[in-house]
C-alpha atoms as a PDB file:
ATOM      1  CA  UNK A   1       4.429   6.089  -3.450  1.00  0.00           C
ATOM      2  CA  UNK A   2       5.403   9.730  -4.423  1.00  0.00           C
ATOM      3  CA  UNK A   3       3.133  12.390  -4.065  1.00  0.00           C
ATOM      4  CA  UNK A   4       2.594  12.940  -7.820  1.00  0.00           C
ATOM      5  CA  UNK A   5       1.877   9.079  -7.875  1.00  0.00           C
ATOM      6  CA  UNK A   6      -0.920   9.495  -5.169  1.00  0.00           C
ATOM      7  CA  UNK A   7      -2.279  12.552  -6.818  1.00  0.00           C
ATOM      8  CA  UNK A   8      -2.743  10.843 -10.061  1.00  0.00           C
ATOM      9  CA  UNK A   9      -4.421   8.009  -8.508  1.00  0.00           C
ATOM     10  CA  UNK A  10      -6.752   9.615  -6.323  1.00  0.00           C
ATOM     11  CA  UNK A  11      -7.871  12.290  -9.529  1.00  0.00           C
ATOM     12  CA  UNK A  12      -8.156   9.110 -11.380  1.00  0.00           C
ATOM     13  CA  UNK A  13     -10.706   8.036  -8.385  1.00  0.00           C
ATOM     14  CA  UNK A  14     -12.311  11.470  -8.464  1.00  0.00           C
ATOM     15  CA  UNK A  15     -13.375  11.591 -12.171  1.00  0.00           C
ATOM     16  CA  UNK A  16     -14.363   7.647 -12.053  1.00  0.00           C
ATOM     17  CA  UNK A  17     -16.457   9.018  -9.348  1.00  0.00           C
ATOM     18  CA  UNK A  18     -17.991  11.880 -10.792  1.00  0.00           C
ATOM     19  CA  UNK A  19     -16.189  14.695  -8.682  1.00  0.00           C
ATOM     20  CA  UNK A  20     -12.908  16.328  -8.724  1.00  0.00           C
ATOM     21  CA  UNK A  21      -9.877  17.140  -6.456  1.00  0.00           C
ATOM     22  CA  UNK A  22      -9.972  20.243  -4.872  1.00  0.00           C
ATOM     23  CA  UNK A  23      -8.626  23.265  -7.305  1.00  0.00           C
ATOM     24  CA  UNK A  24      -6.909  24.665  -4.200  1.00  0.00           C
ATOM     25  CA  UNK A  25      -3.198  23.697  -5.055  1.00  0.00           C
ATOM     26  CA  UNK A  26      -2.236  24.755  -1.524  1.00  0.00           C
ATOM     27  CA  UNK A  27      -4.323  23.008   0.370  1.00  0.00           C
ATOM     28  CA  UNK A  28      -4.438  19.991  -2.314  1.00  0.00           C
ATOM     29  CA  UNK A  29      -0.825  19.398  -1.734  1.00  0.00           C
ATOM     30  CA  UNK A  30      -1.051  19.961   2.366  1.00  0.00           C
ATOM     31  CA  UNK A  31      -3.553  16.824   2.345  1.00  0.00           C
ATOM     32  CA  UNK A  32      -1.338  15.004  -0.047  1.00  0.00           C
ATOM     33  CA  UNK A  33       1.680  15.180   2.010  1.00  0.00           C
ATOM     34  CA  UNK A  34      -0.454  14.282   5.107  1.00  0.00           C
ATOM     35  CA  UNK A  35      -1.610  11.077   3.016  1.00  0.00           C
ATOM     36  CA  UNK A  36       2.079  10.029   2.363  1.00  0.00           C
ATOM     37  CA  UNK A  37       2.644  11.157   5.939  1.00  0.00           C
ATOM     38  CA  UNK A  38       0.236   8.449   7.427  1.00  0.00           C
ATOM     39  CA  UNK A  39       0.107   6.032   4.956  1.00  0.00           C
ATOM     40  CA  UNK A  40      -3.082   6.539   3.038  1.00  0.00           C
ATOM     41  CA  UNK A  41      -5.095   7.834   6.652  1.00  0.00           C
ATOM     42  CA  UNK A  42      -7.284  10.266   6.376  1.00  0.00           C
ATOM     43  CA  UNK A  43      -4.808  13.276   8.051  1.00  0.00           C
ATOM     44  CA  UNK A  44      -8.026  15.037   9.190  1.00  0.00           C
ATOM     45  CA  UNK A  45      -9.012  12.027  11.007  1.00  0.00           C
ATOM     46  CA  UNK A  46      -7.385  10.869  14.595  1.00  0.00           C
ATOM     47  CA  UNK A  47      -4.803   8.279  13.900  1.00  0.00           C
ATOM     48  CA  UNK A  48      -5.202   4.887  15.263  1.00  0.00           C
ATOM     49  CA  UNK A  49      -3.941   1.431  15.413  1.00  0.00           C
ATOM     50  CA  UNK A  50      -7.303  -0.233  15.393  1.00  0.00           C
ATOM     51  CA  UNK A  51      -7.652  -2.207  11.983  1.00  0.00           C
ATOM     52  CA  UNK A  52     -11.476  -1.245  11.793  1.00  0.00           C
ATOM     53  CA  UNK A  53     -11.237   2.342  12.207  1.00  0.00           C
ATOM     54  CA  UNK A  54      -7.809   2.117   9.410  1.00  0.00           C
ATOM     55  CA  UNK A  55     -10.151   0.798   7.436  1.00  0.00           C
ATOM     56  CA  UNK A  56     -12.854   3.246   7.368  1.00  0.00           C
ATOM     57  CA  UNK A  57     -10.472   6.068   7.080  1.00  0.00           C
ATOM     58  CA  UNK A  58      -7.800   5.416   4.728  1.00  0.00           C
ATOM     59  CA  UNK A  59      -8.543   7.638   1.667  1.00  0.00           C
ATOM     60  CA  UNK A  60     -10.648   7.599   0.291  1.00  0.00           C
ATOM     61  CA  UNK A  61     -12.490   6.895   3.216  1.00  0.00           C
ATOM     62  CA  UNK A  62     -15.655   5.069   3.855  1.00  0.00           C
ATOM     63  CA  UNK A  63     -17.760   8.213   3.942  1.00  0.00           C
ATOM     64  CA  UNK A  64     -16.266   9.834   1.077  1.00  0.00           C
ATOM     65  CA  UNK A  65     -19.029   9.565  -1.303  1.00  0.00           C
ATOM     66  CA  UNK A  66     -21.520  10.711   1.024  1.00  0.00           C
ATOM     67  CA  UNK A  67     -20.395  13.574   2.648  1.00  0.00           C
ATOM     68  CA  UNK A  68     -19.959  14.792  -1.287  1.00  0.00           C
ATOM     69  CA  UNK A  69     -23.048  14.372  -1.768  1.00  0.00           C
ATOM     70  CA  UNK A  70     -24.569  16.075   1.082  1.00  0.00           C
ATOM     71  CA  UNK A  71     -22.354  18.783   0.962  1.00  0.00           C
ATOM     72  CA  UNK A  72     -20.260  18.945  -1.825  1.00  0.00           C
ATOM     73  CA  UNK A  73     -16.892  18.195  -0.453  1.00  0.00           C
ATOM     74  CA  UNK A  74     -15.586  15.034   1.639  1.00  0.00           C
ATOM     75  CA  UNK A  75     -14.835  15.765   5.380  1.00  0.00           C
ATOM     76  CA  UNK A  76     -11.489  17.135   4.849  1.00  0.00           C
ATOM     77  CA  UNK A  77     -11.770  18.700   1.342  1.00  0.00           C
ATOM     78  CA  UNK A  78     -10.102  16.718  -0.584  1.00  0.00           C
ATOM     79  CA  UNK A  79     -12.471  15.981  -2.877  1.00  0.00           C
ATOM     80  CA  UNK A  80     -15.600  18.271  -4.482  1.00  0.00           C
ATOM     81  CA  UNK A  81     -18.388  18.350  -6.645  1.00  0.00           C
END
């Protein structure tokens, strides 16, 4: 996947969703090319080989939702309110 590929898909997850991507192109494209880096894992997270924790952090991660709605961004800013 390219990175315009993975943007379009995750913004198409975002407005499904009822947030957004984050406006900041700068950062936006620093977390997409740490996406494509580890293969979909969350690049704020500590990579691991353990299938469980893979699975709860490849993006969008388990937690996504929530931490949006607590705070109004996911844990590494991807996406926002």
């Amino acid at each position: 996947m390219d990175k315009e590929s993975l943007r379009k898909r995750l913004e198409e997850h975002a407005l499904a969703n009822g947030f957004k991507l984050n406006s900041n192109e700068k950062l936006l494209s620093v977390l997409l090319e740490g996406l494509l880096r580890t293969d979909g894992f969350c690049p704020c997270r500590v990579p691991s080989n353990d299938p469980e924790v893979i699975k709860r952090f490849t993006c969008p991660c388990i937690a996504h939702k929530a931490e949006i709605e607590a705070i109004g961004h996911c844990h590494c800013f991807l996406f926002v309110q």
